[in-house]
Protein backbone atom coordinates (compact mmCIF):
# COMPACT_ATOMS: atom_id res chain seq x y z
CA UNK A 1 71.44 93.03 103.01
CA UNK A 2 72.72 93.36 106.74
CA UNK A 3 74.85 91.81 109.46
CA UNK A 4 73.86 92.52 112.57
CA UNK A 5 76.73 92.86 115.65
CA UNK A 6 76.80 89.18 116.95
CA UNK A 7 75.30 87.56 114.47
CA UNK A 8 76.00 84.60 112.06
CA UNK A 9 74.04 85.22 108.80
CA UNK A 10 74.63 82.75 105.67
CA UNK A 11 74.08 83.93 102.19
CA UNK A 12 73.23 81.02 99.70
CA UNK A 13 73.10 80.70 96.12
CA UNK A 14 74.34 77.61 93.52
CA UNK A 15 77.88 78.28 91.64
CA UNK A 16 77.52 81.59 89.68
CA UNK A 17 75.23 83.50 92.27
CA UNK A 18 76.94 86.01 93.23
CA UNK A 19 78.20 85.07 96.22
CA UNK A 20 81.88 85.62 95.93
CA UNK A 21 81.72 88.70 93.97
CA UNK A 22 79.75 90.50 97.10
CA UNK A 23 82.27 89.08 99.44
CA UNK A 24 85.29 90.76 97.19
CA UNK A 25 83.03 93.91 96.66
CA UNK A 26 82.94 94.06 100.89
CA UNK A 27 86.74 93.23 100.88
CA UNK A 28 87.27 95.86 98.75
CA UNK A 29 89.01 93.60 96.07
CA UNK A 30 86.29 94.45 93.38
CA UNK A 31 85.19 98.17 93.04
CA UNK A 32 81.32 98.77 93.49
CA UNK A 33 79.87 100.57 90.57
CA UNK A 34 76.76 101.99 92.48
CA UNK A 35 75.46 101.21 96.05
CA UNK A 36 77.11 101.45 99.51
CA UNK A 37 78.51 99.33 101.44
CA UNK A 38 79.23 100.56 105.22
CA UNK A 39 80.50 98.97 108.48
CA UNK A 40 80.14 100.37 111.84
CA UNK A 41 78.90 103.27 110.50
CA UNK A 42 81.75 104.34 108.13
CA UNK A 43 81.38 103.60 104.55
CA UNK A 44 83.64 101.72 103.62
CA UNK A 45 83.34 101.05 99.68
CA UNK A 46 86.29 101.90 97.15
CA UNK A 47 88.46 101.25 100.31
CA UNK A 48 91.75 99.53 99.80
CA UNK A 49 91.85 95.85 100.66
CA UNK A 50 94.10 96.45 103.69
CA UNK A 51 92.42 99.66 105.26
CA UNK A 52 89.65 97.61 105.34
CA UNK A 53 91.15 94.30 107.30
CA UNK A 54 92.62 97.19 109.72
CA UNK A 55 88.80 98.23 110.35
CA UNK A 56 88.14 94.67 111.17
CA UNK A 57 86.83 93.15 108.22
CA UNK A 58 88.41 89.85 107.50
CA UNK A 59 87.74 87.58 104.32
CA UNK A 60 88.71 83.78 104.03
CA UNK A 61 88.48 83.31 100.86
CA UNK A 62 87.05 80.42 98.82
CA UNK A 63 89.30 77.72 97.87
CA UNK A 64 91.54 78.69 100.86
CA UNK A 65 94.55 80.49 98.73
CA UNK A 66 97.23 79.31 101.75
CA UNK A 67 101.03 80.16 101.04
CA UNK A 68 101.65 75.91 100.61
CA UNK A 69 105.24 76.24 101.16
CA UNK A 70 105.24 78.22 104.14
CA UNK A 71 105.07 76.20 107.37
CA UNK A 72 101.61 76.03 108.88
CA UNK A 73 102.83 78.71 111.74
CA UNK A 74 104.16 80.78 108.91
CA UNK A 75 100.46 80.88 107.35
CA UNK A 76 99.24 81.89 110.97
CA UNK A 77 102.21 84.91 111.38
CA UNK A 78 101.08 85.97 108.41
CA UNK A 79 97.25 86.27 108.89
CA UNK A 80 98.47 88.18 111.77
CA UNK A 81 100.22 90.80 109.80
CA UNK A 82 98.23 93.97 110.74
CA UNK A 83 99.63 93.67 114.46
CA UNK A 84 103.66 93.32 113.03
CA UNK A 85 103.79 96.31 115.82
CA UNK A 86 102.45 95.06 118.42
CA UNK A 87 104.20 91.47 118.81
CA UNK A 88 102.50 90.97 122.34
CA UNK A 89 98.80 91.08 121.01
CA UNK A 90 100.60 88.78 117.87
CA UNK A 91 101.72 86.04 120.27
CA UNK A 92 98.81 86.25 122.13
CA UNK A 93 96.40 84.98 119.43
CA UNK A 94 98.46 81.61 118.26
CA UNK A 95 96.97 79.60 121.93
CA UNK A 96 93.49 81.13 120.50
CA UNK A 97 93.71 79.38 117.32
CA UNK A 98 95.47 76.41 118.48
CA UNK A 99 92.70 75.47 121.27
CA UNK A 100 89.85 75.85 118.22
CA UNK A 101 91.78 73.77 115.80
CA UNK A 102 94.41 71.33 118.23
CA UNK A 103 95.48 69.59 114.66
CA UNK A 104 97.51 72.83 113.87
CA UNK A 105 99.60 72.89 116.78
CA UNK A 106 100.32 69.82 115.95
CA UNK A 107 101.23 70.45 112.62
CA UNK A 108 102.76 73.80 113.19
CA UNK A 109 106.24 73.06 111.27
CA UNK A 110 104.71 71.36 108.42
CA UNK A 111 104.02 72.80 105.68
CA UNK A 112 100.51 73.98 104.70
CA UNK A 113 100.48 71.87 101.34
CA UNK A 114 100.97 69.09 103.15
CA UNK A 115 97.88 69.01 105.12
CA UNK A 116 94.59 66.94 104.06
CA UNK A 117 91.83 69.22 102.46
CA UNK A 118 89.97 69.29 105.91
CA UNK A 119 93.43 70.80 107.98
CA UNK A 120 93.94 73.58 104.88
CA UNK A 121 91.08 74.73 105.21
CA UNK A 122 90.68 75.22 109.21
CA UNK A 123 94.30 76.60 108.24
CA UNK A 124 92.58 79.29 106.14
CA UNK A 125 90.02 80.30 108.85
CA UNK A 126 92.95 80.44 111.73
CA UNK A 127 94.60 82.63 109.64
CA UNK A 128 91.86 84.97 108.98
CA UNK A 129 91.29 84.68 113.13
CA UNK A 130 94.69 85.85 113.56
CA UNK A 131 93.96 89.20 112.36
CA UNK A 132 91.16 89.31 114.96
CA UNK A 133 88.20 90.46 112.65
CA UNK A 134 85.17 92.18 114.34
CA UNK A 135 83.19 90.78 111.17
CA UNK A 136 84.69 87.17 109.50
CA UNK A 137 83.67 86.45 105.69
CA UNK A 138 83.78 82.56 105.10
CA UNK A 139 83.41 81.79 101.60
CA UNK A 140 82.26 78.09 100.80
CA UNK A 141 84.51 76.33 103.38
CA UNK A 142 82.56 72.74 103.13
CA UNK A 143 83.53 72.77 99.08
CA UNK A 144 84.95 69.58 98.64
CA UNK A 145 85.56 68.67 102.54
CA UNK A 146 83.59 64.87 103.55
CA UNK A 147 80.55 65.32 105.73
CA UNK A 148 82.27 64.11 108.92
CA UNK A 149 84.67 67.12 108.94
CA UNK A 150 82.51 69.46 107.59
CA UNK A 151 80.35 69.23 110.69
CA UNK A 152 83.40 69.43 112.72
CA UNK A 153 83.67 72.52 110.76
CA UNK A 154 80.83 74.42 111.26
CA UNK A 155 80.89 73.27 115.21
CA UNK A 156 83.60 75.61 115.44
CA UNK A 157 82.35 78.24 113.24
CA UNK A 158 79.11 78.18 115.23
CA UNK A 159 82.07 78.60 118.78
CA UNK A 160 83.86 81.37 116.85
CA UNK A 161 80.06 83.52 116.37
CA UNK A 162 79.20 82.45 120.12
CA UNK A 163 82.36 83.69 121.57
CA UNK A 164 81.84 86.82 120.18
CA UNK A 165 82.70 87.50 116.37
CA UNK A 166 80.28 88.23 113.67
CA UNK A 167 79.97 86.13 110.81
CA UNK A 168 78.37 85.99 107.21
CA UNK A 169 79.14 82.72 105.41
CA UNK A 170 78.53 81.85 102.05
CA UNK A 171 77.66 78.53 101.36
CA UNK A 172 75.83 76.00 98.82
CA UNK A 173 75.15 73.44 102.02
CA UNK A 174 71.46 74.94 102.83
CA UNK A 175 71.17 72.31 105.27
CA UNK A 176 74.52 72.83 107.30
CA UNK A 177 75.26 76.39 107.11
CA UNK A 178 70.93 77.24 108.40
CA UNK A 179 71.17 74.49 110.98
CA UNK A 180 73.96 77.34 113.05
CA UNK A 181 72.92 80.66 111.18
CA UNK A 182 70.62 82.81 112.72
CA UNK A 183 69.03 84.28 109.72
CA UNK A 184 69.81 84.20 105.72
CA UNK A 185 69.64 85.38 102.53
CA UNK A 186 69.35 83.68 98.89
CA UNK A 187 70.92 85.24 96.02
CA UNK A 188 70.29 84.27 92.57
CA UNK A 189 71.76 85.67 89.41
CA UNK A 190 73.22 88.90 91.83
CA UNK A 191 69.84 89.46 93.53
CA UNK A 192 68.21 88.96 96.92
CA UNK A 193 65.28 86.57 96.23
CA UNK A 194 64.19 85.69 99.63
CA UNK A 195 64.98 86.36 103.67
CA UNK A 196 64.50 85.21 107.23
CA UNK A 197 65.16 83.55 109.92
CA UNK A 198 66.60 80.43 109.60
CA UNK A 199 64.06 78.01 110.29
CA UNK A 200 61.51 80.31 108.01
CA UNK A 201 64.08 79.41 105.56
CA UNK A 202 65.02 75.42 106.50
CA UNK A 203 61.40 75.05 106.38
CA UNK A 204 60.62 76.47 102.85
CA UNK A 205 59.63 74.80 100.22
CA UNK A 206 61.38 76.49 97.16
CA UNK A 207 65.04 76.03 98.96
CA UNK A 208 64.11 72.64 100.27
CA UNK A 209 63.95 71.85 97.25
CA UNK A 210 66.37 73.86 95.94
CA UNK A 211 69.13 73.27 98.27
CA UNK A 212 68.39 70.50 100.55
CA UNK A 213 67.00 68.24 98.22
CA UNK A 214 63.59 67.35 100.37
């Protein structure tokens, strides 16, 4: 499997896949046993978790795993951690953040528990954008959100690719996630069983009727 620079690739698969294990394997969080994993030309697996967020690879993780009695703009200092030196760049990413998702400004002093399911999670992608990854992991972030704000959602994931970061997503909705992807991958029981683009894959039969239900 690869990510191209630029691009917004979505890896599918039902609940036991494999999805979130790559995504920790690529974090670093889980060890590979065999295989290679590289990014921008360095291989990068049996890195530490943190040497590898300092590279630029950035994970939100699936279920959102927000500090929910820290204050929204705590969540966001803290995504922000690896530039604690440079307090300039730091400050400099909180209008970013706030123009893609308005509601957190808004909410800034509240704390993240408090939000609806919909505000935690764009709370868990800010704070992965405040540690300015060159590649963003997005594990499942339309689990459990109503259809209204999941589009919402993946309007501004589709702004966040387009204005210039690269993106694999994970995600169970085919439809959704292939409608903004450029190309994908299904994974079933830890294996690759088909690739494309993402209309060869929106129009094919076995994930139709897989994962779209037509």
């Amino acid at each position: 499997m690869e990510v191209k620079r630029g691009e917004l690739v979505v890896l599918l698969g039902a609940n036991g896949a494999g999805k979130s294990t790559i995504f920790r394997t690529i974090s670093g969080l889980t060890k590979p046993s065999y295989g290679e994993i590289t990014f921008l030309d360095k291989k990068i697996s049996g890195w530490s978790p943190n040497r590898i967020v300092m590279l630029g690879v950035v994970q939100c993780a699936e279920g959102r795993k927000l500090f929910p009695g820290m204050t929204v703009f705590e969540n966001l200092k803290m995504g922000g951690f690896v530039h604690r030196q440079n307090k300039r760049e730091l400050k400099a990413l909180f209008p970013y953040v706030f123009d893609l998702f308005p509601i957190l400004r808004e909410k800034k002093d509240q704390p993240a528990g408090s939000l609806s399911g919909g505000q935690q999670q764009m709370l868990a992608i800010a704070r992965a954008l405040m540690a300015k990854p060159k590649l963003l992991l997005l594990d499942e972030p339309s689990l459990g959100l109503a259809p209204l704000i999941v589009k919402q959602l993946f309007d501004i994931i589709q702004r966040i690719n387009q204005e210039g970061t690269t993106v694999l997503l994970a995600e169970q909705n085919a439809s959704a996630a292939l409608k903004i992807a450029d190309r994908g991958y299904v994974i079933e029981s830890g294996e690759i069983v088909i690739e494309g683009s993402s209309e060869t894959l929106l129009n094919h039969d076995q994930i139709r009727k897989a994962y779209i239900g037509a």
